[in-house]
Protein backbone atom coordinates (compact mmCIF):
# COMPACT_ATOMS: atom_id res chain seq x y z
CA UNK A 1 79.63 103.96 112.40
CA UNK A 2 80.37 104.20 108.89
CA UNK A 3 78.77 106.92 107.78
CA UNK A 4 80.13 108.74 110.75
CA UNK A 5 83.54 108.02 110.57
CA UNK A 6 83.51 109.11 107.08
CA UNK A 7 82.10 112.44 108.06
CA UNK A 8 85.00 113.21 110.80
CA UNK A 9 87.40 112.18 107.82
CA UNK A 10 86.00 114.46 105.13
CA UNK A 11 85.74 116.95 107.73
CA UNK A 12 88.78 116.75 109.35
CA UNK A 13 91.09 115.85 105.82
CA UNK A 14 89.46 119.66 104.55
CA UNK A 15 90.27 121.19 107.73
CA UNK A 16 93.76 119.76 107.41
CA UNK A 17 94.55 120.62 103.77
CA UNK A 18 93.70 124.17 104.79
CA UNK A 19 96.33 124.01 107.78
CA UNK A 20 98.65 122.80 105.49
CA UNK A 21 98.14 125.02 102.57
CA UNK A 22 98.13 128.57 105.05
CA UNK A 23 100.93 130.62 104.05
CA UNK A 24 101.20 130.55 107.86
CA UNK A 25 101.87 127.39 108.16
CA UNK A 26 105.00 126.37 110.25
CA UNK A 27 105.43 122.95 109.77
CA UNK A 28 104.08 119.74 111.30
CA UNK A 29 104.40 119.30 115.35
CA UNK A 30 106.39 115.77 116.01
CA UNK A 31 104.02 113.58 118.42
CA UNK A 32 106.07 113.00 121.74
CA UNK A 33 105.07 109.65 122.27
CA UNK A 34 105.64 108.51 118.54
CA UNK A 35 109.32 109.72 118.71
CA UNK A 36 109.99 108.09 122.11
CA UNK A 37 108.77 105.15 120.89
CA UNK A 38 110.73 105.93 117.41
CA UNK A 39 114.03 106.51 119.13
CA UNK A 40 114.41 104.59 122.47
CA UNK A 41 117.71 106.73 123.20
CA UNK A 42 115.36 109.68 124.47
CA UNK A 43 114.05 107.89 127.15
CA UNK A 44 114.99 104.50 127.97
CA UNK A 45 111.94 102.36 129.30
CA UNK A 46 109.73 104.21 128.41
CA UNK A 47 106.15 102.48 127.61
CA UNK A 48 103.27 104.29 125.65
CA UNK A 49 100.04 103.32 128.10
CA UNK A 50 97.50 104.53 125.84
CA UNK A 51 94.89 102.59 124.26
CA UNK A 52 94.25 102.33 120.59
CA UNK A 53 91.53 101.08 118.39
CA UNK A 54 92.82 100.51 114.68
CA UNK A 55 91.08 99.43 111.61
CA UNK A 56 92.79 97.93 108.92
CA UNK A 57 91.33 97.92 105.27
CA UNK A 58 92.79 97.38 101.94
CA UNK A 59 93.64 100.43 99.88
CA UNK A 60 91.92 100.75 96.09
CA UNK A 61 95.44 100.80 93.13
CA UNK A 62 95.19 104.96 93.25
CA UNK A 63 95.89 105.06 97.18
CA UNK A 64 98.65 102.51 96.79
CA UNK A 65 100.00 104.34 94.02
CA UNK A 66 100.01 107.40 96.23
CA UNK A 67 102.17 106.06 99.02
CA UNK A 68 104.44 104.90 96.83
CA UNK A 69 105.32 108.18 95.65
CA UNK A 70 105.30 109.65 99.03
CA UNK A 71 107.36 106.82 100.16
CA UNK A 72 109.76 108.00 97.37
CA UNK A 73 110.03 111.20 98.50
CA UNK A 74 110.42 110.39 102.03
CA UNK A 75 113.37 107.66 101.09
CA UNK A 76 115.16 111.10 99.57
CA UNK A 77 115.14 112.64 102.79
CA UNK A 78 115.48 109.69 105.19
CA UNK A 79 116.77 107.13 103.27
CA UNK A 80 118.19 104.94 106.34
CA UNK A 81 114.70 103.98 107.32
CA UNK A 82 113.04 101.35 106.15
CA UNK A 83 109.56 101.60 104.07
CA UNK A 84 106.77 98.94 103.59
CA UNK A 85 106.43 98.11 99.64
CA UNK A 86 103.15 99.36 98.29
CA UNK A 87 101.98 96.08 97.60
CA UNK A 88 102.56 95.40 101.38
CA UNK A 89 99.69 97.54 102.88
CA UNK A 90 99.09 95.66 105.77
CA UNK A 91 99.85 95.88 109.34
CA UNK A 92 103.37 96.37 109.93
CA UNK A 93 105.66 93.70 111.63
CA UNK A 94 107.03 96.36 114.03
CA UNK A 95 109.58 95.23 116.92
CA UNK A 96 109.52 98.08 118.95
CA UNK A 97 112.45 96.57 121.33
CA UNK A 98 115.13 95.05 118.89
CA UNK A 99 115.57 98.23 116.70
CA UNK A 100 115.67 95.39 113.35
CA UNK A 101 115.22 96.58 110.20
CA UNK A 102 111.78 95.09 110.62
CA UNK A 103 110.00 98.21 111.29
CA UNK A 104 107.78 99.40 108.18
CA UNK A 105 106.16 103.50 108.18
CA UNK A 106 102.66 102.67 107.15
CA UNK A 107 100.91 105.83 105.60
């Protein structure tokens, strides 16, 4: 399992960077589901039915070091949301229902 997963995300992460490096590119496509479940207001009630499997590992000083300066730039350009510290890389102690500053954006 591990050597395949870490082909699909060599694979996919060059495939990627060359999406996102086109001087075609037009930007990134906002997932549906993510932004109901972001904003509430768009449809009220609404429940994401999917499954999901997740993994969660600790990220080696370089990766952490890496959010934290895309968290940086992301706080300039939404800085009313609220960002886990980089020493907090860990699942995030989302409450999808109160709206509470106790949401985290985990990169």
């Amino acid at each position: 399992m591990q050597i395949r997963y870490n082909t699909h995300r060599t694979t996919r992460n060059s495939q990627k960077r060359a999406e996102l490096l086109d001087a075609s590119f037009k930007g990134v496509v906002v997932d549906d589901i993510l932004l109901r479940l972001h904003d509430p207001s768009i449809e009220p009630g609404y429940v994401d039915t999917r499954y999901c499997l997740v993994f969660w590992a600790r990220p080696p000083q370089k990766i952490k070091q890496l959010i934290a300066e895309v968290q940086s730039k992301l706080r300039a350009v939404v800085p009313s949301e609220c960002f886990a510290g980089p020493m907090a890389m860990q699942p995030p102690d989302h409450d999808q229902t109160s709206g509470s500053c106790r949401k985290s954006i985990c990169i």
